[in-house]
PDB file of N, CA and C in Angstrom:
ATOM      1  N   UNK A   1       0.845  -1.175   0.000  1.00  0.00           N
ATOM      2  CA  UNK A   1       0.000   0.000   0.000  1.00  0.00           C
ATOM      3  C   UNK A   1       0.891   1.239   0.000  1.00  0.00           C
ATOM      4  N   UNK A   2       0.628   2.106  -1.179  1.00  0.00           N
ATOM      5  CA  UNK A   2       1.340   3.553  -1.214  1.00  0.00           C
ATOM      6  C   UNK A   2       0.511   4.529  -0.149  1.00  0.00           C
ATOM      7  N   UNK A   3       1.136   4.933   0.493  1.00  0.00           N
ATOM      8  CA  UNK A   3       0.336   6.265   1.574  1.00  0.00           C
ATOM      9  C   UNK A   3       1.277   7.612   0.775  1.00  0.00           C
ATOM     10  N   UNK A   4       0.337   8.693   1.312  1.00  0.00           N
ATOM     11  CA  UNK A   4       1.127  10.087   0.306  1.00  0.00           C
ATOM     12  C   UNK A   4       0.090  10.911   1.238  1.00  0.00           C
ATOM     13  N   UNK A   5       0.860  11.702   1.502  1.00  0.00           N
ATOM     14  CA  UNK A   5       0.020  13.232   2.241  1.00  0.00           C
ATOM     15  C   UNK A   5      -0.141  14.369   1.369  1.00  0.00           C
ATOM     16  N   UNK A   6      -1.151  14.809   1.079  1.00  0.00           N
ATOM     17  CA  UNK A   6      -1.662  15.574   0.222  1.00  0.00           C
ATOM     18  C   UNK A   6      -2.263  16.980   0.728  1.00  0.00           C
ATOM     19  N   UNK A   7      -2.242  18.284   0.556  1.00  0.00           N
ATOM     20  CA  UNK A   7      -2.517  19.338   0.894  1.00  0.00           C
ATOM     21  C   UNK A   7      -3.878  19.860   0.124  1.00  0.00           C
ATOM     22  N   UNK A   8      -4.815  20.530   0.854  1.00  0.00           N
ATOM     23  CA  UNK A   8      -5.686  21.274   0.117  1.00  0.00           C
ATOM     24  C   UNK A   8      -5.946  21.459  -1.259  1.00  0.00           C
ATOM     25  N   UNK A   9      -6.410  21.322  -2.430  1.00  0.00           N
ATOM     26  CA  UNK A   9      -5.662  21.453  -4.076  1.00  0.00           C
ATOM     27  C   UNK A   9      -4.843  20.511  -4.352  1.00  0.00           C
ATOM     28  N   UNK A  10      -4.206  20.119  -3.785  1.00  0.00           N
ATOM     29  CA  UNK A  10      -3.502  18.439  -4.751  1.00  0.00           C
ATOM     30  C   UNK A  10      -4.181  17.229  -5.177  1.00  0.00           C
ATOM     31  N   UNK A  11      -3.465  17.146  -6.071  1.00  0.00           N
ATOM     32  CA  UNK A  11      -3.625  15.572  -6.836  1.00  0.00           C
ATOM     33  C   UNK A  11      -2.567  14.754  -6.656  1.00  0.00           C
ATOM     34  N   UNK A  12      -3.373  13.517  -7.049  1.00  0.00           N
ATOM     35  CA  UNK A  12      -2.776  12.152  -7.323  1.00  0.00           C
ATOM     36  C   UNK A  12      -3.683  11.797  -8.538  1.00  0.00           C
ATOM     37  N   UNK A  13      -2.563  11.259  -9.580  1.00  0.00           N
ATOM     38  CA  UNK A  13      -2.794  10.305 -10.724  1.00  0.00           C
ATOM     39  C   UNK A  13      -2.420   8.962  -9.933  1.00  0.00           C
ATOM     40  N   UNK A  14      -3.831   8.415 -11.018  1.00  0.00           N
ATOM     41  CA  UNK A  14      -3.343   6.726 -10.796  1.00  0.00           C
ATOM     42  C   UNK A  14      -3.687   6.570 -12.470  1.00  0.00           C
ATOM     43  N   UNK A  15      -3.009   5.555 -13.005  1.00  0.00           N
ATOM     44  CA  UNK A  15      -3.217   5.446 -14.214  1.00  0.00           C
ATOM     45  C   UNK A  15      -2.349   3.916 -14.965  1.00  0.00           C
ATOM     46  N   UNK A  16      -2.869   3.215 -15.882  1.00  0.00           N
ATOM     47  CA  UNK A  16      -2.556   2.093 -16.313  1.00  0.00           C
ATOM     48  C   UNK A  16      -2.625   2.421 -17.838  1.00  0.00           C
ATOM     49  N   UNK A  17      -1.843   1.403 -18.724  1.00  0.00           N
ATOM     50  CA  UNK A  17      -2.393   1.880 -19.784  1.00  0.00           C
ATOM     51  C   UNK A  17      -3.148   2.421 -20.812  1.00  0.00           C
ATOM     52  N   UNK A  18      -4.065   2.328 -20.220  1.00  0.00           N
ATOM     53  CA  UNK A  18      -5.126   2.961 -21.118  1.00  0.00           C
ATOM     54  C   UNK A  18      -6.343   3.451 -19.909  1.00  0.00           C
ATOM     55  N   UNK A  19      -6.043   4.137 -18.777  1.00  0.00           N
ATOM     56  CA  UNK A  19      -7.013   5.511 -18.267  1.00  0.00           C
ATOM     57  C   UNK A  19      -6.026   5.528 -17.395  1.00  0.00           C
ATOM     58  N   UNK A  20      -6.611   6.910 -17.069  1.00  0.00           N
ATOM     59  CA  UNK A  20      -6.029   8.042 -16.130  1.00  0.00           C
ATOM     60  C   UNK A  20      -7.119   8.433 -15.015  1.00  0.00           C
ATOM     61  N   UNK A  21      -6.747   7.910 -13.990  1.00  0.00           N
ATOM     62  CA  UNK A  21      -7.645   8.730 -12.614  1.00  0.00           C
ATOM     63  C   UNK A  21      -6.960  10.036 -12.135  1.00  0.00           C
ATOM     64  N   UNK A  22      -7.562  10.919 -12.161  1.00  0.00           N
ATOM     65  CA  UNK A  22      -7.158  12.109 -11.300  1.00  0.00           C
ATOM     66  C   UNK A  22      -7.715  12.206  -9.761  1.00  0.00           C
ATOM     67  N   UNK A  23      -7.191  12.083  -9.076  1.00  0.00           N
ATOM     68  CA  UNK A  23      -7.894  12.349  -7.209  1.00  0.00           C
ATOM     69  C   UNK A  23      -6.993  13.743  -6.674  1.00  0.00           C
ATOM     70  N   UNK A  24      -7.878  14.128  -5.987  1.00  0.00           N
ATOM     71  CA  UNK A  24      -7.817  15.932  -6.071  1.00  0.00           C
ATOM     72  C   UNK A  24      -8.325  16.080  -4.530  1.00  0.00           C
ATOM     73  N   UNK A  25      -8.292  16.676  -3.775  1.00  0.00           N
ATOM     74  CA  UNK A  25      -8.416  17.367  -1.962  1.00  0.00           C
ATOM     75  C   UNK A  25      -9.049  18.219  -2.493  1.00  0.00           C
ATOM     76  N   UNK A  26     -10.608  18.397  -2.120  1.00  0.00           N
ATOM     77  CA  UNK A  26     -10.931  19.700  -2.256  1.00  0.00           C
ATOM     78  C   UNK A  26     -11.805  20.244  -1.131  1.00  0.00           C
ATOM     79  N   UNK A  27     -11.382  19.481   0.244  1.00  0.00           N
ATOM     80  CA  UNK A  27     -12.122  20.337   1.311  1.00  0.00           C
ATOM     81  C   UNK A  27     -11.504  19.337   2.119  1.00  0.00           C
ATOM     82  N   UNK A  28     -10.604  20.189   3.506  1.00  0.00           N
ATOM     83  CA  UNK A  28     -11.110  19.643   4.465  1.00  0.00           C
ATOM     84  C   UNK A  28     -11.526  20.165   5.631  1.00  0.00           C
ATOM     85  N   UNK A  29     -12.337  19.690   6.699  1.00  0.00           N
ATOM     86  CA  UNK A  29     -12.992  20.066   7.780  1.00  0.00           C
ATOM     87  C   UNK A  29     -12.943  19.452   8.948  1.00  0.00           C
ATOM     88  N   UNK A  30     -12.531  19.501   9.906  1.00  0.00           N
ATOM     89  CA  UNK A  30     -12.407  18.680  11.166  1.00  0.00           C
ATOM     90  C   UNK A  30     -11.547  17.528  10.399  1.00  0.00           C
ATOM     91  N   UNK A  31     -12.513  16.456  10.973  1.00  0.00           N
ATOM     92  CA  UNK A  31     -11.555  15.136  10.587  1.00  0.00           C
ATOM     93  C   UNK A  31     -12.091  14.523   9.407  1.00  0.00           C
ATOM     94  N   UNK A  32     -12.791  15.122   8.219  1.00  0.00           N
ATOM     95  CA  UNK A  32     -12.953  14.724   7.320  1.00  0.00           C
ATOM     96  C   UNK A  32     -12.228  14.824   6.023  1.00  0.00           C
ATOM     97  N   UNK A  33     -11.909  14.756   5.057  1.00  0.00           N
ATOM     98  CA  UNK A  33     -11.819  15.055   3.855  1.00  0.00           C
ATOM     99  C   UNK A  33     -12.321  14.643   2.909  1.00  0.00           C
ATOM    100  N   UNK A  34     -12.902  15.595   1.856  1.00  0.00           N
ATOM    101  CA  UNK A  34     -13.365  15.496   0.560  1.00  0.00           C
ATOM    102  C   UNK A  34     -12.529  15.744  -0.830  1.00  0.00           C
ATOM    103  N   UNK A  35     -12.895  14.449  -1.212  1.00  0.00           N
ATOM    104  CA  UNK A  35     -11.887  13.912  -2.246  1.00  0.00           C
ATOM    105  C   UNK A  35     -12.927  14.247  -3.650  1.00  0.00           C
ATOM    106  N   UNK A  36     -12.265  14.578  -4.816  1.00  0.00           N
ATOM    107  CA  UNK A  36     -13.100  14.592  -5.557  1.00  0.00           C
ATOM    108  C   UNK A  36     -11.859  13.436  -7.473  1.00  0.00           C
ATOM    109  N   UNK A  37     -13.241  13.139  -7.817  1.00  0.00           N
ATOM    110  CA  UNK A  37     -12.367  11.901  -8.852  1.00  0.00           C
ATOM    111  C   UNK A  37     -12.669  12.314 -10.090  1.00  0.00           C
ATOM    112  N   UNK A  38     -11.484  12.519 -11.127  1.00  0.00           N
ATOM    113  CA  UNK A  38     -12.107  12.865 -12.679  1.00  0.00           C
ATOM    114  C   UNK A  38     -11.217  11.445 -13.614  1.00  0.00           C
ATOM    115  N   UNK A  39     -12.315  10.370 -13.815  1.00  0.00           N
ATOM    116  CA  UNK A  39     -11.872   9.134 -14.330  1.00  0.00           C
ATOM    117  C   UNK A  39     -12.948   9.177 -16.078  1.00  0.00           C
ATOM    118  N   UNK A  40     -12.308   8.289 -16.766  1.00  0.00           N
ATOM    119  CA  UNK A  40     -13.280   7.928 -17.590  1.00  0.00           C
ATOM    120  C   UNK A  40     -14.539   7.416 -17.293  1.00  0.00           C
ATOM    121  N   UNK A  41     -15.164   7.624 -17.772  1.00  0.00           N
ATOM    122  CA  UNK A  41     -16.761   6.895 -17.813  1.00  0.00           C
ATOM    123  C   UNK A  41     -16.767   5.806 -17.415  1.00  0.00           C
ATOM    124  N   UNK A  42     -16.374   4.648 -17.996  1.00  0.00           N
ATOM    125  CA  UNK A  42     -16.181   3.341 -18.285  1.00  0.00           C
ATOM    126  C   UNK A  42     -15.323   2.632 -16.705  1.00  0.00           C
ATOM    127  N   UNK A  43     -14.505   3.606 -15.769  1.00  0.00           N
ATOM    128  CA  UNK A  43     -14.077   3.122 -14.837  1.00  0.00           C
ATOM    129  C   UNK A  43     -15.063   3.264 -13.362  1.00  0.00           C
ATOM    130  N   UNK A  44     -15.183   2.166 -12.885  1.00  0.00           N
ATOM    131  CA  UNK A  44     -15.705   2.318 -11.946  1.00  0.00           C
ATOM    132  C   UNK A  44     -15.335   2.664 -10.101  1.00  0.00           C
ATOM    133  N   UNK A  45     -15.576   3.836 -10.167  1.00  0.00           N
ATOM    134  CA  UNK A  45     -15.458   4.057  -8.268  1.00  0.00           C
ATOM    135  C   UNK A  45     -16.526   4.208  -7.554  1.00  0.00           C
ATOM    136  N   UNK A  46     -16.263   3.069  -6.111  1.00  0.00           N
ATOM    137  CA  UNK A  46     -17.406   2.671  -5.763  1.00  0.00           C
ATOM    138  C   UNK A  46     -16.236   2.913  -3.928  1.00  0.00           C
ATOM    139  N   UNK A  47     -17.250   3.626  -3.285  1.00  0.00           N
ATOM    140  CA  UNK A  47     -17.133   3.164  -2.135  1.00  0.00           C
ATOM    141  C   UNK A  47     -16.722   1.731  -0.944  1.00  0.00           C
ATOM    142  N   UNK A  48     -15.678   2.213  -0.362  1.00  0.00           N
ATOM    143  CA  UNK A  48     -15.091   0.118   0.262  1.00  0.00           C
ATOM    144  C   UNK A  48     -16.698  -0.676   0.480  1.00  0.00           C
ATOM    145  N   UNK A  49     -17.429   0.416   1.371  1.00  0.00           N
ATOM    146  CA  UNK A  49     -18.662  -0.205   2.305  1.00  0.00           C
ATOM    147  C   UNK A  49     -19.488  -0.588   0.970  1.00  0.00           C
ATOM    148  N   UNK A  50     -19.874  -0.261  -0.324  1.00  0.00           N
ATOM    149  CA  UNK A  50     -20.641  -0.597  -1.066  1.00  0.00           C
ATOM    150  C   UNK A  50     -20.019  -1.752  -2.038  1.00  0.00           C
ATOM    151  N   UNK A  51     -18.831  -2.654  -1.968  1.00  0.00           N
ATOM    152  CA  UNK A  51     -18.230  -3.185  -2.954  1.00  0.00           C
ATOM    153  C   UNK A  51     -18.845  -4.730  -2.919  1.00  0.00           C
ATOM    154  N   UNK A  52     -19.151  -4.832  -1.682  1.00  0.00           N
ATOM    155  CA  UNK A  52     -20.567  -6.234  -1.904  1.00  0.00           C
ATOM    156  C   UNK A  52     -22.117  -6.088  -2.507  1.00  0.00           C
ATOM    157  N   UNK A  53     -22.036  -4.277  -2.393  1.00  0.00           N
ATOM    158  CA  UNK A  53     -23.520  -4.303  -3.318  1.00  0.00           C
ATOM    159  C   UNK A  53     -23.743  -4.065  -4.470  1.00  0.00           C
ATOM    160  N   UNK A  54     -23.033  -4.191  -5.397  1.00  0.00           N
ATOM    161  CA  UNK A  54     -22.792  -3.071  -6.547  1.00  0.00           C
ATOM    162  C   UNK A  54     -22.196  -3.997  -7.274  1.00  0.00           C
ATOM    163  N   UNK A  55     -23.032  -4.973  -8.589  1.00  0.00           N
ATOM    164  CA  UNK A  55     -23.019  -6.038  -9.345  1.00  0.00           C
ATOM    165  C   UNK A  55     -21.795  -5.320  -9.893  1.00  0.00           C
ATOM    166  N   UNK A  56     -20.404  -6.310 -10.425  1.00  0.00           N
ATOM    167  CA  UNK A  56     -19.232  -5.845 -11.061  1.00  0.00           C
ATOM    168  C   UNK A  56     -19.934  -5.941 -12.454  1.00  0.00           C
ATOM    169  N   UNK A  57     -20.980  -6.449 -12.891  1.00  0.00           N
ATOM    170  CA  UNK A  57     -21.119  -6.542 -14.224  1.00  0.00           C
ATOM    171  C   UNK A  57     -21.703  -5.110 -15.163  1.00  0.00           C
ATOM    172  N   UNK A  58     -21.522  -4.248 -14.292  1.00  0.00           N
ATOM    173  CA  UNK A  58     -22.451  -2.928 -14.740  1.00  0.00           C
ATOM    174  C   UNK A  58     -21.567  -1.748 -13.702  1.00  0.00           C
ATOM    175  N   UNK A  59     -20.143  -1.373 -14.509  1.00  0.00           N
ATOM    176  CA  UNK A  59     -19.840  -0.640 -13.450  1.00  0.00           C
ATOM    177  C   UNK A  59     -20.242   1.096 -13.244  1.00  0.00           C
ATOM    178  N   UNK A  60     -21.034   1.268 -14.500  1.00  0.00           N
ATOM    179  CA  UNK A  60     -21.649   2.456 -14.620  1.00  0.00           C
ATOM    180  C   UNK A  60     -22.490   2.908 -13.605  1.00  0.00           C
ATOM    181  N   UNK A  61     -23.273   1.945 -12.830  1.00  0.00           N
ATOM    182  CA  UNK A  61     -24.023   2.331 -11.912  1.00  0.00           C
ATOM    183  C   UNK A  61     -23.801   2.743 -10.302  1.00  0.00           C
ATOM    184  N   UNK A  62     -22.423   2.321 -10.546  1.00  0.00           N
ATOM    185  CA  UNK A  62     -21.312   2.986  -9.257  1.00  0.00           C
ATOM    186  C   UNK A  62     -20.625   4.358  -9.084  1.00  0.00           C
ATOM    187  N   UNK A  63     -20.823   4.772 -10.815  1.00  0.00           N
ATOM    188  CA  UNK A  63     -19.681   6.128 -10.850  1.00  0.00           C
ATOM    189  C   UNK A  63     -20.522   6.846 -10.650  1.00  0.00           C
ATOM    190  N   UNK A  64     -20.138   8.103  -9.750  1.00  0.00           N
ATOM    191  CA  UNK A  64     -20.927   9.536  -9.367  1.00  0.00           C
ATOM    192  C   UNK A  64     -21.208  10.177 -10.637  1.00  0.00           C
ATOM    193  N   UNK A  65     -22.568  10.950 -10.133  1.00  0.00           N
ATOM    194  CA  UNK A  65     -22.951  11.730 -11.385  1.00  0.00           C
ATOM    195  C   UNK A  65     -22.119  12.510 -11.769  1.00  0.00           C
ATOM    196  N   UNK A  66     -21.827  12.990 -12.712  1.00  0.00           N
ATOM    197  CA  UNK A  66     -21.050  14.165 -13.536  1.00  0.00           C
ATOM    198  C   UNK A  66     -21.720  15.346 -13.959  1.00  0.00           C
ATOM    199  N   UNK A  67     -21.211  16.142 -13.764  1.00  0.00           N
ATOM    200  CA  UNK A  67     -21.755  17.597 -14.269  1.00  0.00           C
ATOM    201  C   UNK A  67     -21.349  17.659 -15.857  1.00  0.00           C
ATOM    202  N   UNK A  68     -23.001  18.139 -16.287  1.00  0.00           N
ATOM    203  CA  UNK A  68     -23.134  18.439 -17.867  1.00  0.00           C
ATOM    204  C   UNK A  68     -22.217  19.817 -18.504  1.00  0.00           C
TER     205      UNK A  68
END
């Protein structure tokens, strides 16, 4: 497991041959942080707690909505 400390406004790429995840800090508050993800369509991010509910055969129905 890679760990990396990240500041307010930073990213992390993760990326394999063929896509690119961008993960980005864009708030934090007390002991939370909000992460925000700009992936292809086609890749799916799904929450740890939801990875038993969320059929692998349809990973579209896991990725957060996107702004038009």
């Amino acid at each position: 497991m890679l760990v990396l400390s990240r500041k307010l406004g930073e990213s992390v790429v993760v990326s394999d041959n063929h896509n690119e995840v961008w993960i980005k800090v864009v708030r934090i508050s007390g002991g939370r942080v909000q992460i925000a993800f700009d992936a292809p369509i086609d890749v799916a991010i799904r929450r740890s707690e939801l990875l038993a509910t969320v059929p692998d055969s349809d990973p579209v129905e896991a990725v957060c909505i996107r702004p038009k």
